[in-house]
C-alpha atoms as a PDB file:
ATOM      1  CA  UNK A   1       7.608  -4.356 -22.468  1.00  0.00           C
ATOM      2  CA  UNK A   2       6.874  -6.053 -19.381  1.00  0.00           C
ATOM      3  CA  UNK A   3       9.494  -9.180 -20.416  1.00  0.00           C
ATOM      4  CA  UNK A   4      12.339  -6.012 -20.679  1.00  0.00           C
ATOM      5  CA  UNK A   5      11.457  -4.849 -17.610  1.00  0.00           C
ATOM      6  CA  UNK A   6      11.495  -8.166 -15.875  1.00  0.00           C
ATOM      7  CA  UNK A   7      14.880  -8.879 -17.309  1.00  0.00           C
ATOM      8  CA  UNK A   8      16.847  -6.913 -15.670  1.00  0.00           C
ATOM      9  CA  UNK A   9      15.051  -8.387 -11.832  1.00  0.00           C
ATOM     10  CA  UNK A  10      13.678  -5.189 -10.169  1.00  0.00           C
ATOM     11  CA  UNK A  11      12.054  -5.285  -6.636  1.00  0.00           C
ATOM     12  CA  UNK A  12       9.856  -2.416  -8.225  1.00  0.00           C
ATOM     13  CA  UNK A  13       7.928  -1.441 -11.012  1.00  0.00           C
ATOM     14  CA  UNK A  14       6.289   1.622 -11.944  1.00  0.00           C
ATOM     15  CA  UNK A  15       3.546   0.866 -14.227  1.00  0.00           C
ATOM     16  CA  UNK A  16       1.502   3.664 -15.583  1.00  0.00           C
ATOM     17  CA  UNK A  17      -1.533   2.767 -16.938  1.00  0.00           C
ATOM     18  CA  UNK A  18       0.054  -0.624 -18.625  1.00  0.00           C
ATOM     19  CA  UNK A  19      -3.416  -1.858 -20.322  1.00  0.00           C
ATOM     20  CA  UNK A  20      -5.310   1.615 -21.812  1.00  0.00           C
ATOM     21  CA  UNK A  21      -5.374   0.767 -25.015  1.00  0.00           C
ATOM     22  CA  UNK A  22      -5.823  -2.855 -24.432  1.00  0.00           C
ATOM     23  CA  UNK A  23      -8.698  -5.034 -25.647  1.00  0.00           C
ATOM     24  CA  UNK A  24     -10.931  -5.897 -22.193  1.00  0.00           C
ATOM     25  CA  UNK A  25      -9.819  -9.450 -23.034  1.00  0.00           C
ATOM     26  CA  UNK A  26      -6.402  -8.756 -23.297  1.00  0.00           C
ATOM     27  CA  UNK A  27      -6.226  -6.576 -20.464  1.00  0.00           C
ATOM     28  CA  UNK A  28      -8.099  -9.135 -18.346  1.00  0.00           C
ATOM     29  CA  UNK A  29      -4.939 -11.352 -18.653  1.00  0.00           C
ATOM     30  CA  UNK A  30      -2.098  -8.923 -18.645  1.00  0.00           C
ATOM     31  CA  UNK A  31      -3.839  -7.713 -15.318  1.00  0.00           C
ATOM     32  CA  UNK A  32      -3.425 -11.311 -13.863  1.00  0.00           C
ATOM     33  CA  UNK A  33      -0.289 -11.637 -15.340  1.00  0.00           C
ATOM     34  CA  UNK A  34       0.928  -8.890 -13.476  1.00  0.00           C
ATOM     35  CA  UNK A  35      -0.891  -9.996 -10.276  1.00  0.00           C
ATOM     36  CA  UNK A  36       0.855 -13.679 -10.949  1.00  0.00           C
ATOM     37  CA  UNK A  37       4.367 -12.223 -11.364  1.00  0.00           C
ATOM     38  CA  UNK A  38       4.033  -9.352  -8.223  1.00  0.00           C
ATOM     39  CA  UNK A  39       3.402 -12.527  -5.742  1.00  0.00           C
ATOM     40  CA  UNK A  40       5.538 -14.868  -7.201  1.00  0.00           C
ATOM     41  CA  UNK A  41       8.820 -12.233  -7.505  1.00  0.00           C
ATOM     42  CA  UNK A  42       7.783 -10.506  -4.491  1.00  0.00           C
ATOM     43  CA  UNK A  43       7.674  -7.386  -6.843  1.00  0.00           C
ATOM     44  CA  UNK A  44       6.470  -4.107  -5.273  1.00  0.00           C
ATOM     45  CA  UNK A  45       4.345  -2.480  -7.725  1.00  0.00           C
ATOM     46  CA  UNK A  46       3.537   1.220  -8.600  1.00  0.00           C
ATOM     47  CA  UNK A  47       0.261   0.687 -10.709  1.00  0.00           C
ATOM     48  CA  UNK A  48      -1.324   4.292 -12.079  1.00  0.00           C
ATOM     49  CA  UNK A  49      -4.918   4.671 -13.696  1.00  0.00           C
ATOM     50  CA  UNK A  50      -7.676   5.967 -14.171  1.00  0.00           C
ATOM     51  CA  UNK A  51      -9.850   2.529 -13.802  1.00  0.00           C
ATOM     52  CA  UNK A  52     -10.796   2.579 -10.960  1.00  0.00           C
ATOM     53  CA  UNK A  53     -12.126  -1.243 -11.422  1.00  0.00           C
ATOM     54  CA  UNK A  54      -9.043  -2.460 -12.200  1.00  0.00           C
ATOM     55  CA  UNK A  55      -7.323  -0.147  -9.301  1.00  0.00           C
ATOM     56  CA  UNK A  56      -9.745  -2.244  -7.076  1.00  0.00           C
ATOM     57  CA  UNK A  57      -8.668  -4.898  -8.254  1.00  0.00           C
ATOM     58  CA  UNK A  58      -4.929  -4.383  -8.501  1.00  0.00           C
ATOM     59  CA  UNK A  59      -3.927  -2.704  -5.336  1.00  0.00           C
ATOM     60  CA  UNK A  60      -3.654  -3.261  -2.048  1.00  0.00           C
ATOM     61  CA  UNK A  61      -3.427  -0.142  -0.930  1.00  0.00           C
ATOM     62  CA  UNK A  62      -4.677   3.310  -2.695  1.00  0.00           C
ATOM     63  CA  UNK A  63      -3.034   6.905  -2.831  1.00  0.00           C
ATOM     64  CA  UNK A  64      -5.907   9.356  -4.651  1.00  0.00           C
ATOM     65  CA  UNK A  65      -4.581  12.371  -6.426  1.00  0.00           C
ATOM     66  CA  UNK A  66      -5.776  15.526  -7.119  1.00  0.00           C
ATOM     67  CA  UNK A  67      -3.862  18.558  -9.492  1.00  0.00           C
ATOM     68  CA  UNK A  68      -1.006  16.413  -8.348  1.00  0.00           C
ATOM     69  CA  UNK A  69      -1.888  16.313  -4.595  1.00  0.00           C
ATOM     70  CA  UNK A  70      -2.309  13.452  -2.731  1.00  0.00           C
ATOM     71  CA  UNK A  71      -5.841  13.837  -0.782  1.00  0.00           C
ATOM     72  CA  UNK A  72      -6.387  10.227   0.874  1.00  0.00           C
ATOM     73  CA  UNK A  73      -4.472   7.242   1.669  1.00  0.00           C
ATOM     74  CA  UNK A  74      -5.329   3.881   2.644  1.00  0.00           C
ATOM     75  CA  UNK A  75      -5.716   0.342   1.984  1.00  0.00           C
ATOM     76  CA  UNK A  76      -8.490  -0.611  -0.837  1.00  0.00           C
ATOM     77  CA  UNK A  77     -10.968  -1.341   1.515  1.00  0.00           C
ATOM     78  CA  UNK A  78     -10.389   1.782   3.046  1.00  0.00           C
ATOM     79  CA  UNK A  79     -10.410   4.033  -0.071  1.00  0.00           C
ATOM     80  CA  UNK A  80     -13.678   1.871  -1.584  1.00  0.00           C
ATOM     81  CA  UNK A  81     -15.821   1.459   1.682  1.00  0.00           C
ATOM     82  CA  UNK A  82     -15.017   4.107   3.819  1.00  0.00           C
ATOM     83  CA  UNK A  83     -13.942   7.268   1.655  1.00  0.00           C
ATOM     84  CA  UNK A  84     -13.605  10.837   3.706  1.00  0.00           C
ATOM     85  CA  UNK A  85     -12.112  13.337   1.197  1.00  0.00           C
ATOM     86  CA  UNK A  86     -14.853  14.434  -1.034  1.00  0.00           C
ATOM     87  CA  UNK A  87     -12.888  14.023  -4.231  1.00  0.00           C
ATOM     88  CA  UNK A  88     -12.399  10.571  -3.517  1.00  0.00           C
ATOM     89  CA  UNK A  89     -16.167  10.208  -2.858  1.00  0.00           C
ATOM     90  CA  UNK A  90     -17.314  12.060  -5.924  1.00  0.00           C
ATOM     91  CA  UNK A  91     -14.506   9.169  -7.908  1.00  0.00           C
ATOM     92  CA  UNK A  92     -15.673   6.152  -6.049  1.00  0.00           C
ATOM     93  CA  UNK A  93     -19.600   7.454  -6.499  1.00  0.00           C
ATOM     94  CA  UNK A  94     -20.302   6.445 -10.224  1.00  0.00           C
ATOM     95  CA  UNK A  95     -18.722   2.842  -9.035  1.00  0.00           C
ATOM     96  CA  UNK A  96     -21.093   2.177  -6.173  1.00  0.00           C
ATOM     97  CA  UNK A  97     -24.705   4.321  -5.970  1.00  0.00           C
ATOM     98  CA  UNK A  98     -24.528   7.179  -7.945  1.00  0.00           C
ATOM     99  CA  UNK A  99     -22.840   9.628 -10.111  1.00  0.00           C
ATOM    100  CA  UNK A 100     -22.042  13.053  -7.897  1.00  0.00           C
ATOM    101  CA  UNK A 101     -21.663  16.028 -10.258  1.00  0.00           C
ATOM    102  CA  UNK A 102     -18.932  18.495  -9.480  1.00  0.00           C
ATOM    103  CA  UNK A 103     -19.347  22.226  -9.913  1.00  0.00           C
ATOM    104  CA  UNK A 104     -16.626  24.844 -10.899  1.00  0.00           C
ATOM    105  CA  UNK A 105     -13.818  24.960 -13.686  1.00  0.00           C
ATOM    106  CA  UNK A 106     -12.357  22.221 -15.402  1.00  0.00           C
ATOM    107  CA  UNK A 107     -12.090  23.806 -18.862  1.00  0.00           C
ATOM    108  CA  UNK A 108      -8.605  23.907 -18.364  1.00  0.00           C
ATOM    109  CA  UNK A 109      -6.266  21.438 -20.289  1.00  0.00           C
ATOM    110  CA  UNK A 110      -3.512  20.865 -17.584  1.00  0.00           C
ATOM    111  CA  UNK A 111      -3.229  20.836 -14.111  1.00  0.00           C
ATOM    112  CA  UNK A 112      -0.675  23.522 -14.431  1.00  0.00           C
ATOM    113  CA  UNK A 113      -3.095  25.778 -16.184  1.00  0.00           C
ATOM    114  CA  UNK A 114      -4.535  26.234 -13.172  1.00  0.00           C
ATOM    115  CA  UNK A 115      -3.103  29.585 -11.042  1.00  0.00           C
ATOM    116  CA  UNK A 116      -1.163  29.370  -7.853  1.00  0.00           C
ATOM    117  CA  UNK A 117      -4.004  28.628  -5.394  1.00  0.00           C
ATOM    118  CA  UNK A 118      -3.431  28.829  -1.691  1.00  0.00           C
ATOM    119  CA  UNK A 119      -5.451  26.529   0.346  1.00  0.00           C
ATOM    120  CA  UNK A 120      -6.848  22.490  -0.081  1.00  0.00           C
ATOM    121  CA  UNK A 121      -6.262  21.590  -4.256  1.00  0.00           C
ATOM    122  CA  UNK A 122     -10.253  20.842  -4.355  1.00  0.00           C
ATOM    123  CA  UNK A 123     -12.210  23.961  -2.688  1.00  0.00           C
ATOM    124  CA  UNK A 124     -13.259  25.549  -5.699  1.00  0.00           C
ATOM    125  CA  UNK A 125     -14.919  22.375  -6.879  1.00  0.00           C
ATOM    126  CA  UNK A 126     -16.098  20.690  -2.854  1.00  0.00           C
ATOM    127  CA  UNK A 127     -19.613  20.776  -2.196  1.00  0.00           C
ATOM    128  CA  UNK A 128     -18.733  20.594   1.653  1.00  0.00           C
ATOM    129  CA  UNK A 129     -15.900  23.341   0.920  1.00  0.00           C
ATOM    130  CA  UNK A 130     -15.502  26.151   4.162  1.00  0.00           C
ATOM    131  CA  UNK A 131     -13.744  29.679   3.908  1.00  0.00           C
ATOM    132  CA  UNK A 132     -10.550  27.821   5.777  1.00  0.00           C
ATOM    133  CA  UNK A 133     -10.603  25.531   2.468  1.00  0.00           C
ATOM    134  CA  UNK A 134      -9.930  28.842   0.080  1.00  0.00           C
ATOM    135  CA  UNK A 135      -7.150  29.956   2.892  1.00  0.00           C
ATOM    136  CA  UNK A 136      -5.238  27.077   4.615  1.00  0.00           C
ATOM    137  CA  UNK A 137      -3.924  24.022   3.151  1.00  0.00           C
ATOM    138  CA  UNK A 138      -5.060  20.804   5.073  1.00  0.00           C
ATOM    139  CA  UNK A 139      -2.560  18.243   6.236  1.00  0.00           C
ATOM    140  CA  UNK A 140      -2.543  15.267   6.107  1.00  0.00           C
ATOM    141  CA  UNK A 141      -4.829  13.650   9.138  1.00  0.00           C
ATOM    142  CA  UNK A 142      -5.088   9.824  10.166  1.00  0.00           C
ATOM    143  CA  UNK A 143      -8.043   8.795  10.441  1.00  0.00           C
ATOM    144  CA  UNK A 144      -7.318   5.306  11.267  1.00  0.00           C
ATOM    145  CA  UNK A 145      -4.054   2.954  11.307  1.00  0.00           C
ATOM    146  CA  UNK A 146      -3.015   3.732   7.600  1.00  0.00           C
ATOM    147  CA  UNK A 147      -5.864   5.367   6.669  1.00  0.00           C
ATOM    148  CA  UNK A 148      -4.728   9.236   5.436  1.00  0.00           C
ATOM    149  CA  UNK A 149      -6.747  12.289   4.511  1.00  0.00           C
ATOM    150  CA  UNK A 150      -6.404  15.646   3.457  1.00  0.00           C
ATOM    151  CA  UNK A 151      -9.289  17.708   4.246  1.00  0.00           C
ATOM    152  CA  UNK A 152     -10.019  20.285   7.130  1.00  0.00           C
ATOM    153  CA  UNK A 153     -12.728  18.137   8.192  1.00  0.00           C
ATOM    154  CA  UNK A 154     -11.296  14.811   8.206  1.00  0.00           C
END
């Protein structure tokens, strides 16, 4: 797949998660592969997973999604050293110190099982979550140069 898509010379690829179902072996070196061809093409790269090893590794700079809403931005170091939304903390969390556990409902299958909402995406489930969380939608707030989040309390 990635020879077809490399035939026809794109400046940008959307790969969504290209080595899932890959042996760790295998992925290893379609991983560097990809990392060989983005710098010598100059490709800009769209890279999706759930990994967030190989995100780490992969990406130079991180948007984290929740129900289809971006909650933080920033470059890797940003997203893996300094996290502020606390979805992104609770992700990163069981890759550095310690598993947090989240509370509320995730029974449901899809994000769009979920009802119309007003308010942030992740107050039902944030441990830090206020009664302006359940009401008001946060924009997004820079923290930093490139460094994005969407929470009330920054």
């Amino acid at each position: 797949m990635l020879a077809r898509v490399l035939a026809l010379n794109p400046d940008f690829i959307v790969a969504d998660e290209p080595t899932s179902s890959l042996d760790v072996s295998v992925q290893a070196q379609i991983l560097n592969l990809i990392q060989d061809l983005k710098r010598e093409l100059h490709l800009t790269l769209l890279f999706i997973s759930h990994d967030l090893e190989v995100v780490r590794h992969m990406s130079d700079r991180i948007a984290v999604m929740y129900r289809g809403k971006i909650v933080e931005i920033g470059n890797t170091n940003d997203i893996f050293g300094y996290e502020r939304h606390p979805y992104t903390n609770t992700l990163i969390s069981p890759v550095s110190v310690g598993a947090i556990i989240l509370d509320g409902d995730m029974n449901m299958k899809n994000a769009s099982d979920y009802p119309c909402l007003s308010g942030c995406v992740f107050y039902q489930r944030c441990p830090f979550a206020a009664e302006i969380c359940s009401k008001k939608e946060p924009g997004m707030i820079e923290l930093e140069k490139g460094h994005w989040v969407a929470c009330h309390f920054g």
